[in-house]
Protein backbone atom coordinates (compact mmCIF):
# COMPACT_ATOMS: atom_id res chain seq x y z
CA UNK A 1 0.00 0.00 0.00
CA UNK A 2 1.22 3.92 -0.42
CA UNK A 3 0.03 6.37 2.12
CA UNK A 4 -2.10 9.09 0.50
CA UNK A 5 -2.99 12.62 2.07
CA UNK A 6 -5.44 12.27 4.90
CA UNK A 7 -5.97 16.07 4.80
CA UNK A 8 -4.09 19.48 3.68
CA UNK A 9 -2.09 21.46 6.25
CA UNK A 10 -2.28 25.07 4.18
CA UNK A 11 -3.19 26.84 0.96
CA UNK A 12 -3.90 30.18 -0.79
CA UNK A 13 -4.19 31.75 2.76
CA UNK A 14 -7.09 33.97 2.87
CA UNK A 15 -9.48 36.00 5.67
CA UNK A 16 -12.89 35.31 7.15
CA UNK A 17 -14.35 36.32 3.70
CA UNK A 18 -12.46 34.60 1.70
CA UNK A 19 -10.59 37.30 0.11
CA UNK A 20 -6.86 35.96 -0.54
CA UNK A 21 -4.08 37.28 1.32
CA UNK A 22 -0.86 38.38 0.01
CA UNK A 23 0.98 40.20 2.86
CA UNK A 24 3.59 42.85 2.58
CA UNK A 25 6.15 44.45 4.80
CA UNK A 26 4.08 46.73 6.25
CA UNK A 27 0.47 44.85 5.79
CA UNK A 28 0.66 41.44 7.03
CA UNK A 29 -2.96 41.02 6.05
CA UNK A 30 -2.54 43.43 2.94
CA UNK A 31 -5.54 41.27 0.32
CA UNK A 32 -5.46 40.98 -3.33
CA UNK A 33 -8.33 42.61 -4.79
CA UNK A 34 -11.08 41.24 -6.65
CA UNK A 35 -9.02 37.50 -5.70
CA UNK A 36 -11.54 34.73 -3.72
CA UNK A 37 -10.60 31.25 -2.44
CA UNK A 38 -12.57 28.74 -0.45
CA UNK A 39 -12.43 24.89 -0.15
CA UNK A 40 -9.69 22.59 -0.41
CA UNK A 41 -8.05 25.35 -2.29
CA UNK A 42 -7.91 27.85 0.24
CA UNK A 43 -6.51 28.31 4.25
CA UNK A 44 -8.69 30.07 6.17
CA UNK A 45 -6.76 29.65 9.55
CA UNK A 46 -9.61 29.64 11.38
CA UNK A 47 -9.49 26.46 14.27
CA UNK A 48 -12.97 24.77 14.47
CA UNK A 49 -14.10 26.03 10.85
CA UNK A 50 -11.34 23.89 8.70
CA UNK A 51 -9.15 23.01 11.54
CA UNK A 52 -6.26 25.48 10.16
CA UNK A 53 -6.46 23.72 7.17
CA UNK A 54 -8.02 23.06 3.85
CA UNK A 55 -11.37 20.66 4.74
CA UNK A 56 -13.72 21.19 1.38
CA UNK A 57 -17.75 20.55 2.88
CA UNK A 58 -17.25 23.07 6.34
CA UNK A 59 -14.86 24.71 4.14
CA UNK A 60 -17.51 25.71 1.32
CA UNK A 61 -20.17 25.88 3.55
CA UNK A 62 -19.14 28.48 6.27
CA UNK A 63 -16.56 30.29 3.73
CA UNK A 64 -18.55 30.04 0.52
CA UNK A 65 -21.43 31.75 2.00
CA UNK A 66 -19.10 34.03 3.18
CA UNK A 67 -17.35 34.89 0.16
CA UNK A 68 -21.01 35.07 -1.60
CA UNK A 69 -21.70 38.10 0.97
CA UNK A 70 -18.56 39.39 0.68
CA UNK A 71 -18.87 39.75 -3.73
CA UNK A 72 -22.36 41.20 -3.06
CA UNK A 73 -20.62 43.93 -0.96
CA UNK A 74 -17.53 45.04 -3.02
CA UNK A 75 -19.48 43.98 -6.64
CA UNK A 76 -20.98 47.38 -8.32
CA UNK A 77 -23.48 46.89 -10.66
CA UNK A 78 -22.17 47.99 -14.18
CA UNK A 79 -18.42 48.48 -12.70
CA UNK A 80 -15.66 47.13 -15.30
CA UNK A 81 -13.10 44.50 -14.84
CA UNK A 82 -10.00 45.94 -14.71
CA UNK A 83 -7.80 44.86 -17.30
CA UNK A 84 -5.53 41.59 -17.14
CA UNK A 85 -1.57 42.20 -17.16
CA UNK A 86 -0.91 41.07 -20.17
CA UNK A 87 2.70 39.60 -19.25
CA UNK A 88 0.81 36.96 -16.76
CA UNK A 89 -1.25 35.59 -20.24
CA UNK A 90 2.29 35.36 -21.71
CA UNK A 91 3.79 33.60 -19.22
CA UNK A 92 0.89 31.12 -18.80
CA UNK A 93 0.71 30.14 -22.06
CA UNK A 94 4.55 29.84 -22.80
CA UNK A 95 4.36 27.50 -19.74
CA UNK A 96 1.50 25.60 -21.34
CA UNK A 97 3.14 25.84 -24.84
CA UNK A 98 6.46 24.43 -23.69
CA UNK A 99 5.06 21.64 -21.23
CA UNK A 100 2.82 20.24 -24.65
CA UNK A 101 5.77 20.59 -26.60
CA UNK A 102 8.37 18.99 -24.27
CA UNK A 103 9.99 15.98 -25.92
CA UNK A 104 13.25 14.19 -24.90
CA UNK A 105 12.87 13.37 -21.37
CA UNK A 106 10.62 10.81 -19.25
CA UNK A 107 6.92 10.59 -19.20
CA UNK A 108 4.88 11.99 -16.38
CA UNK A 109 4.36 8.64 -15.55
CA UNK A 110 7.82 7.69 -14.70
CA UNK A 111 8.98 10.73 -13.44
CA UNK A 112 6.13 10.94 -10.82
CA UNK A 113 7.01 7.92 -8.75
CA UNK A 114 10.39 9.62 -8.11
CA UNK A 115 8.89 12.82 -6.53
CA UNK A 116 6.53 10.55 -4.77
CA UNK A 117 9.03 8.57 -3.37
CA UNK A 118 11.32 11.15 -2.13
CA UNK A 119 8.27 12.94 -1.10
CA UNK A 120 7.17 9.74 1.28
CA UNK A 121 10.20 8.91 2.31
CA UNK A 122 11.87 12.06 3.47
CA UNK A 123 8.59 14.62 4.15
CA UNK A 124 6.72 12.91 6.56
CA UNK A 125 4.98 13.68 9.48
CA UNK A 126 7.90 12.70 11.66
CA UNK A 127 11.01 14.10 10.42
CA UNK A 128 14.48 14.63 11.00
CA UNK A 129 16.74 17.73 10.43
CA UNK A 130 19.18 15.32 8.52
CA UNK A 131 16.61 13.66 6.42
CA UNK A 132 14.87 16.61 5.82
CA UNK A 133 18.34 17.89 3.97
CA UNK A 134 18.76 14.87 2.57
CA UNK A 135 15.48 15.11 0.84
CA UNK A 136 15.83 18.55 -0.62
CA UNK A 137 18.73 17.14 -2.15
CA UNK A 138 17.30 14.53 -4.06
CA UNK A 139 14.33 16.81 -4.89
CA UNK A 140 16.68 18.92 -5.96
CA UNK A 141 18.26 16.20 -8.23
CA UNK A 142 15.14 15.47 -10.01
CA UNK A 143 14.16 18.92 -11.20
CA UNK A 144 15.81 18.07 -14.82
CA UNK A 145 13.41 15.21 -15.51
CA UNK A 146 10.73 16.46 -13.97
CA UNK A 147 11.26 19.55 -16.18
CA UNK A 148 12.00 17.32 -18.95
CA UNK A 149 8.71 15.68 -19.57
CA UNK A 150 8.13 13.89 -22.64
CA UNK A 151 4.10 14.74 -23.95
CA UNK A 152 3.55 12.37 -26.49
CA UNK A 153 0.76 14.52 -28.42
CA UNK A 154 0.18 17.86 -28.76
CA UNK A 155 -2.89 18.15 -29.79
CA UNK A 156 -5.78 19.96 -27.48
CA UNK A 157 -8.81 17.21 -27.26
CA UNK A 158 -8.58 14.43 -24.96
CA UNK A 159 -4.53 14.28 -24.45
CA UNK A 160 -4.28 12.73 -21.08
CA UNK A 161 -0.47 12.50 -21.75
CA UNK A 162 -0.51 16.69 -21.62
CA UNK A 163 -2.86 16.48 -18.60
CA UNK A 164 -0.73 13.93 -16.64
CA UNK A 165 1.86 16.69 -17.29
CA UNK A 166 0.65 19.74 -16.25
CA UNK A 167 -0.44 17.61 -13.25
CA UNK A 168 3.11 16.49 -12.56
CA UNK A 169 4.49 20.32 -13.26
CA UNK A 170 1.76 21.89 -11.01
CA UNK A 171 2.85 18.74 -8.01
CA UNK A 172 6.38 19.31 -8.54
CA UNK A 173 6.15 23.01 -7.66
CA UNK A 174 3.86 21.97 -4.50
CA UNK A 175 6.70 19.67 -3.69
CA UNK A 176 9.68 22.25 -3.76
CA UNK A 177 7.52 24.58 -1.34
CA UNK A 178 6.79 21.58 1.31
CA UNK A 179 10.32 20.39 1.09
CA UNK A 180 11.70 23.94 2.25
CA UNK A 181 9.35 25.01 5.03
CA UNK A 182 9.49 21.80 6.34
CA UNK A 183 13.11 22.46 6.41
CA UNK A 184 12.27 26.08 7.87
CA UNK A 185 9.99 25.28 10.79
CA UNK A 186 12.55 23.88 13.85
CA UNK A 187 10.09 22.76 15.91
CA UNK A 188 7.21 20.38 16.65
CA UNK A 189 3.43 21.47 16.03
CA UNK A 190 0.35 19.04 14.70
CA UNK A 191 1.55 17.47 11.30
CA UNK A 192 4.97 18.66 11.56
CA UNK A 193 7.26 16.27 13.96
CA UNK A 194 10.71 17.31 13.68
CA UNK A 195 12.52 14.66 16.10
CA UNK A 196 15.67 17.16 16.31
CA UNK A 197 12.94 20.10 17.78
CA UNK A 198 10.54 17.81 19.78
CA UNK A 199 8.79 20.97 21.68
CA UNK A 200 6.11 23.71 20.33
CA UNK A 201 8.46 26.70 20.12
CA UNK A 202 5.47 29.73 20.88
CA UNK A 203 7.99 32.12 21.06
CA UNK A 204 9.86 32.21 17.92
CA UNK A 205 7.16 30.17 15.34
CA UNK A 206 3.50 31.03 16.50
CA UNK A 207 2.73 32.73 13.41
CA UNK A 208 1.52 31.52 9.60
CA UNK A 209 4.64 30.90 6.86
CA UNK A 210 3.46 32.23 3.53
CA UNK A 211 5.80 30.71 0.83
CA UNK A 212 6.77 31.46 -3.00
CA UNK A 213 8.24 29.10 -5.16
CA UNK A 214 9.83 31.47 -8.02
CA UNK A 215 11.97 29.25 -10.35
CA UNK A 216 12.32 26.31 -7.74
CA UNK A 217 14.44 28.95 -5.17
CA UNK A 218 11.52 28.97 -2.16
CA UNK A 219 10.84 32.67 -0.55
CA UNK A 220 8.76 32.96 2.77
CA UNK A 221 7.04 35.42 4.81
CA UNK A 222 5.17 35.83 7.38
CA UNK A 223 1.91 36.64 8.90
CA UNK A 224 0.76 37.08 13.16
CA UNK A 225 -2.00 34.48 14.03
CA UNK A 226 -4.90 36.15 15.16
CA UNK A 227 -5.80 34.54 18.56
CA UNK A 228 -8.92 36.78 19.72
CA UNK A 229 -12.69 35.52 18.76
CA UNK A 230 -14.41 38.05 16.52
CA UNK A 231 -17.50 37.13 19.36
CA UNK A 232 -18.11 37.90 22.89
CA UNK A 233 -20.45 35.14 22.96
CA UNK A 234 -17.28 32.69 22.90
CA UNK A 235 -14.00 32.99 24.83
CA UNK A 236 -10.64 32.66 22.75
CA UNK A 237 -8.42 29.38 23.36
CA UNK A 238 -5.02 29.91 23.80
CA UNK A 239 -2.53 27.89 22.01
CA UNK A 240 -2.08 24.74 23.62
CA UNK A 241 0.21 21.22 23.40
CA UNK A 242 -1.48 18.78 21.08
CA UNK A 243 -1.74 15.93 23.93
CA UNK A 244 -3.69 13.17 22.14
């Protein structure tokens, strides 16, 4: 058997209405406007609601109605759509262009089970400073063949050998960004075991790691955790040891 996901710790981190976040150095919570995300796409942070992850039914429920109230609000009737940048159209479909094009390599299908297997072996919940290097090295091996991809047809109907691409490109990336800020984070907190940092360290990491992945060299920042209930009708929780 191979262990699959069970759930996702993270995503395109976003408020209480679902607007996406993209902090700055002087707005930690500065949003992107006009930008939405809810289910498993989108991290909400909010303990209870999606259990500071990605969880798709609460997720959509609680957060789609939200984001539904929140368009109504900020949507003018009759207001334009600003215009797109056109450089982020080129770059899309240069990627797409060159991934359907790619000969000379492996196919997705053999290149995948390498990822995965560095991936399982190496990025697990319990980890190890040493193994966690190790990993990012042979991650870091494998970006030439799984950059390399071999798409067998390039035509635009029905080509699951250019799906099972894009798939493996779009993984690949998702890879790169776990592999580092699980390298980052020295300590021990829910999914992330580092045996080398067994405690919760409050003082220096009780905050949310917002990572970019430009050209496979990983960037983070990072954004306070908001611990005070928007209600008086509930008291906040302080963080606390996972126990159980």
């Amino acid at each position: 058997m191979i262990p699959t996901v069970y759930y996702v710790m993270g995503g395109i981190p976003t408020t209480i209405n679902a607007e996406v976040v993209r902090p700055t150095k002087d707005v930690p919570d500065a949003i992107v406007p006009g930008l939405m995300a809810i289910g498993e796409a989108a991290c909400v942070s909010v303990h209870g609601a999606n259990r500071l992850g990605t969880n798709s039914l609460l997720d959509l429920i609680v957060f789609g109605r939200a984001a539904a109230l929140r368009a109504a609000e900020i949507v003018k009737p009759g207001s334009r759509v600003p215009e797109a940048n056109g450089h982020s159209e080129e770059r899309a479909m240069e990627r797409f262009d060159r991934i359907r094009h790619s000969k000379g390599g492996n196919k997705a299908g053999e290149g995948r089970p390498m990822m995965q297997e560095t991936m399982q072996s190496s990025f697990a919940v319990f980890r190890r400073t040493d193994t966690l290097q190790e990993g990012l090295k042979k991650l870091e091996a494998l970006r030439e063949p799984l950059e390399r991809v071999t798409v067998d047809d390039p035509s635009l109907m029905w080509n699951v050998s250019l799906v099972s691409a894009l798939e493996l490109a779009n993984l690949a990336e998702q890879a790169v960004v776990i592999a580092h800020s699980a390298c980052n984070r020295t300590e021990s907190r829910g999914a992330h075991v580092n045996e080398d940092y067994p405690k919760r360290d409050d003082e220096n990491w009780l905050k949310h790691t917002c990572a970019w992945n430009e050209d496979w060299n990983v960037r983070f920042a990072y954004r306070p955790v908001h611990l005070h209930a928007l209600s008086n009708e509930a008291p906040s929780f302080p963080p606390a040891e996972r126990t159980h």
